[in-house]
C-alpha atoms as a PDB file:
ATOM      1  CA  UNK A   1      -1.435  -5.471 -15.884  1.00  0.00           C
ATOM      2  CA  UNK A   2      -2.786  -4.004 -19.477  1.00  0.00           C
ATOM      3  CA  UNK A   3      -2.174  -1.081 -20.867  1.00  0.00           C
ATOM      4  CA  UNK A   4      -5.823  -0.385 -20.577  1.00  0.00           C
ATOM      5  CA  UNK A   5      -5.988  -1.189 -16.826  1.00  0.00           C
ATOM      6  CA  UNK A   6      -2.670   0.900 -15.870  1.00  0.00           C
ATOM      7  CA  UNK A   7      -4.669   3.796 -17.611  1.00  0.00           C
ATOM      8  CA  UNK A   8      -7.505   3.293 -15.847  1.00  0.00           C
ATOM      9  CA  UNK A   9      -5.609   2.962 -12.679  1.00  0.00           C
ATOM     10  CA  UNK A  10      -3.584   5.871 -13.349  1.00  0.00           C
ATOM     11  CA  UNK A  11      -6.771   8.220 -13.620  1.00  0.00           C
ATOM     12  CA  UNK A  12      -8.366   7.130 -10.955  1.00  0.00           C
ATOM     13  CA  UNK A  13      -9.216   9.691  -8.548  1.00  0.00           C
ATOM     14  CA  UNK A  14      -7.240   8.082  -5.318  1.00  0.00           C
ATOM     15  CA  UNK A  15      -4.025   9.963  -7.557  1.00  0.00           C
ATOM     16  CA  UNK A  16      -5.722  13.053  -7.650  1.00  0.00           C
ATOM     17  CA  UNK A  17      -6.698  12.844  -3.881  1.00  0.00           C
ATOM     18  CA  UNK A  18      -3.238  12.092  -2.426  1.00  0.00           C
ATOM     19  CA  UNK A  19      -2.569  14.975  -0.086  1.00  0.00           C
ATOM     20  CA  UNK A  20      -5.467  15.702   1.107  1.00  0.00           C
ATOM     21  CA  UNK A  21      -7.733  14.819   4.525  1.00  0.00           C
ATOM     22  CA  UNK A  22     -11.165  13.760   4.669  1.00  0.00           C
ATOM     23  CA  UNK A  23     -13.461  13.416   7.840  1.00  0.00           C
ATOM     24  CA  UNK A  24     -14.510   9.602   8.152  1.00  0.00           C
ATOM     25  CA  UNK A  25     -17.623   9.536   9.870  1.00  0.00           C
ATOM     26  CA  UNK A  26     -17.435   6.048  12.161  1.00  0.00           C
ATOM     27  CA  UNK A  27     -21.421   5.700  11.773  1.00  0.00           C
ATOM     28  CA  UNK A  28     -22.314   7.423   7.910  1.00  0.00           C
ATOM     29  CA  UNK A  29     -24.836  10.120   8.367  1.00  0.00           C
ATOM     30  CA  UNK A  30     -26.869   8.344   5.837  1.00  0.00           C
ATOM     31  CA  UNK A  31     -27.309   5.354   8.629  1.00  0.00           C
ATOM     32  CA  UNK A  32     -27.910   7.889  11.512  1.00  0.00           C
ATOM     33  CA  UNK A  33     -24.662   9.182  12.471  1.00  0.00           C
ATOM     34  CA  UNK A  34     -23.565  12.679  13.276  1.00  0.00           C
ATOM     35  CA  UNK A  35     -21.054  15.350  12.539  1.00  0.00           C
ATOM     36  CA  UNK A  36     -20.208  15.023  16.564  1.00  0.00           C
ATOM     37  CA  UNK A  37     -15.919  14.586  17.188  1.00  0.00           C
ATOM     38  CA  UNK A  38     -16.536  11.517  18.837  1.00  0.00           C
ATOM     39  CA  UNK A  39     -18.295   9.772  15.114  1.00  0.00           C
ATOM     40  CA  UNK A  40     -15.855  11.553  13.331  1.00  0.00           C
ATOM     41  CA  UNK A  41     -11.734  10.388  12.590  1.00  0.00           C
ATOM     42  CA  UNK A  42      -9.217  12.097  10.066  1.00  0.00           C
ATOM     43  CA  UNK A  43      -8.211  10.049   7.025  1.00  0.00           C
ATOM     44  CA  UNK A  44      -5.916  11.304   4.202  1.00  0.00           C
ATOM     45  CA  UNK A  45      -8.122  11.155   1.444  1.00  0.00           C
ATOM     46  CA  UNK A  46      -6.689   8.159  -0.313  1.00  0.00           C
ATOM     47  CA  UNK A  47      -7.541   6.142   2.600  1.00  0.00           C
ATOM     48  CA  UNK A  48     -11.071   7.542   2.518  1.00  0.00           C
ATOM     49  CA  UNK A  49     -11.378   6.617  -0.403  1.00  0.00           C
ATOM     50  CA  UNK A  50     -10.140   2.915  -0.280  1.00  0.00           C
ATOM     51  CA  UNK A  51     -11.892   2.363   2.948  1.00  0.00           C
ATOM     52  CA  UNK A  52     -15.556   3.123   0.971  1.00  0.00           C
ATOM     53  CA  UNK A  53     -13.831   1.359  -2.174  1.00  0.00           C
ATOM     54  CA  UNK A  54     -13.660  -2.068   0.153  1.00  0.00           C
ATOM     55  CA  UNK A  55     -16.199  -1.420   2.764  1.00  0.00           C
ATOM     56  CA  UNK A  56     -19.135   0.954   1.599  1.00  0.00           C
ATOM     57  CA  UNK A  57     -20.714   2.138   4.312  1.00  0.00           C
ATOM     58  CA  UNK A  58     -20.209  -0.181   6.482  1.00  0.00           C
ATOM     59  CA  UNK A  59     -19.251   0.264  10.279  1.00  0.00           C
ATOM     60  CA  UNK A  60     -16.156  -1.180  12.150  1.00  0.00           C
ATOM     61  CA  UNK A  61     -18.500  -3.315  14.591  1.00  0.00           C
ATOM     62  CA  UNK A  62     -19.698  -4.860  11.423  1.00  0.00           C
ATOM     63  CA  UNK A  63     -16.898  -4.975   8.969  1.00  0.00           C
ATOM     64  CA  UNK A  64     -15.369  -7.137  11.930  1.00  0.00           C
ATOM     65  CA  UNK A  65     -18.049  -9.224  11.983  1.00  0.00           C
ATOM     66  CA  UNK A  66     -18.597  -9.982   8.169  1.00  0.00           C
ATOM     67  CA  UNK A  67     -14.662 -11.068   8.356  1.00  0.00           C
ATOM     68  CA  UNK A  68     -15.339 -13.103  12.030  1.00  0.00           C
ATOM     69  CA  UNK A  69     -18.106 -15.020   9.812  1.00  0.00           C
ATOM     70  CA  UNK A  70     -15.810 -15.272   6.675  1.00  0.00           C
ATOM     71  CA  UNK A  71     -13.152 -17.183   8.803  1.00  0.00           C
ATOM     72  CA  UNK A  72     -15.530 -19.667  10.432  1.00  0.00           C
ATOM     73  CA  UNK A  73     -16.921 -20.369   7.181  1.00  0.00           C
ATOM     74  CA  UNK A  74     -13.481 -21.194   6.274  1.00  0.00           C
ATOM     75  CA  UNK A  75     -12.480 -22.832   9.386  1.00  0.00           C
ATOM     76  CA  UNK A  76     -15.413 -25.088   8.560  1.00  0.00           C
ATOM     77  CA  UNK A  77     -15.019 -25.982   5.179  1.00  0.00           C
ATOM     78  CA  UNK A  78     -11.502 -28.381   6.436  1.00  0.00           C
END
């Protein structure tokens, strides 16, 4: 890893985060969902952030399915 890329790394905010919780909401508000418990889980923050980092807004039901295509696709290719 460069220089420049630990630095980056280093400032990121995930190090600035560690510690903390964050409410994940299992359907985003911005797609419908609701501050109810049941759409709602407890993430430290570093995870939070990771999870949006990787998956955007994505839901569970569909982050499994983007991966359930990826591996036929690959499945298929042999």
């Amino acid at each position: 890893m460069s220089k420049r890329n630990r630095k980056k790394w280093s400032d990121h905010k995930f190090k600035h985060r560690a510690g903390w919780s964050d409410k994940h909401h299992l359907r985003p508000k911005s797609r419908g969902g609701s501050d109810r418990r049941y759409n709602q889980i407890t993430l430290d923050a570093y995870r939070h952030d990771a999870w949006h980092l990787l998956f955007g807004n994505h839901t569970y039901d569909e982050i499994i399915e983007i991966l359930q295509r990826l591996k036929q696709k690959k499945e298929n290719q042999f």
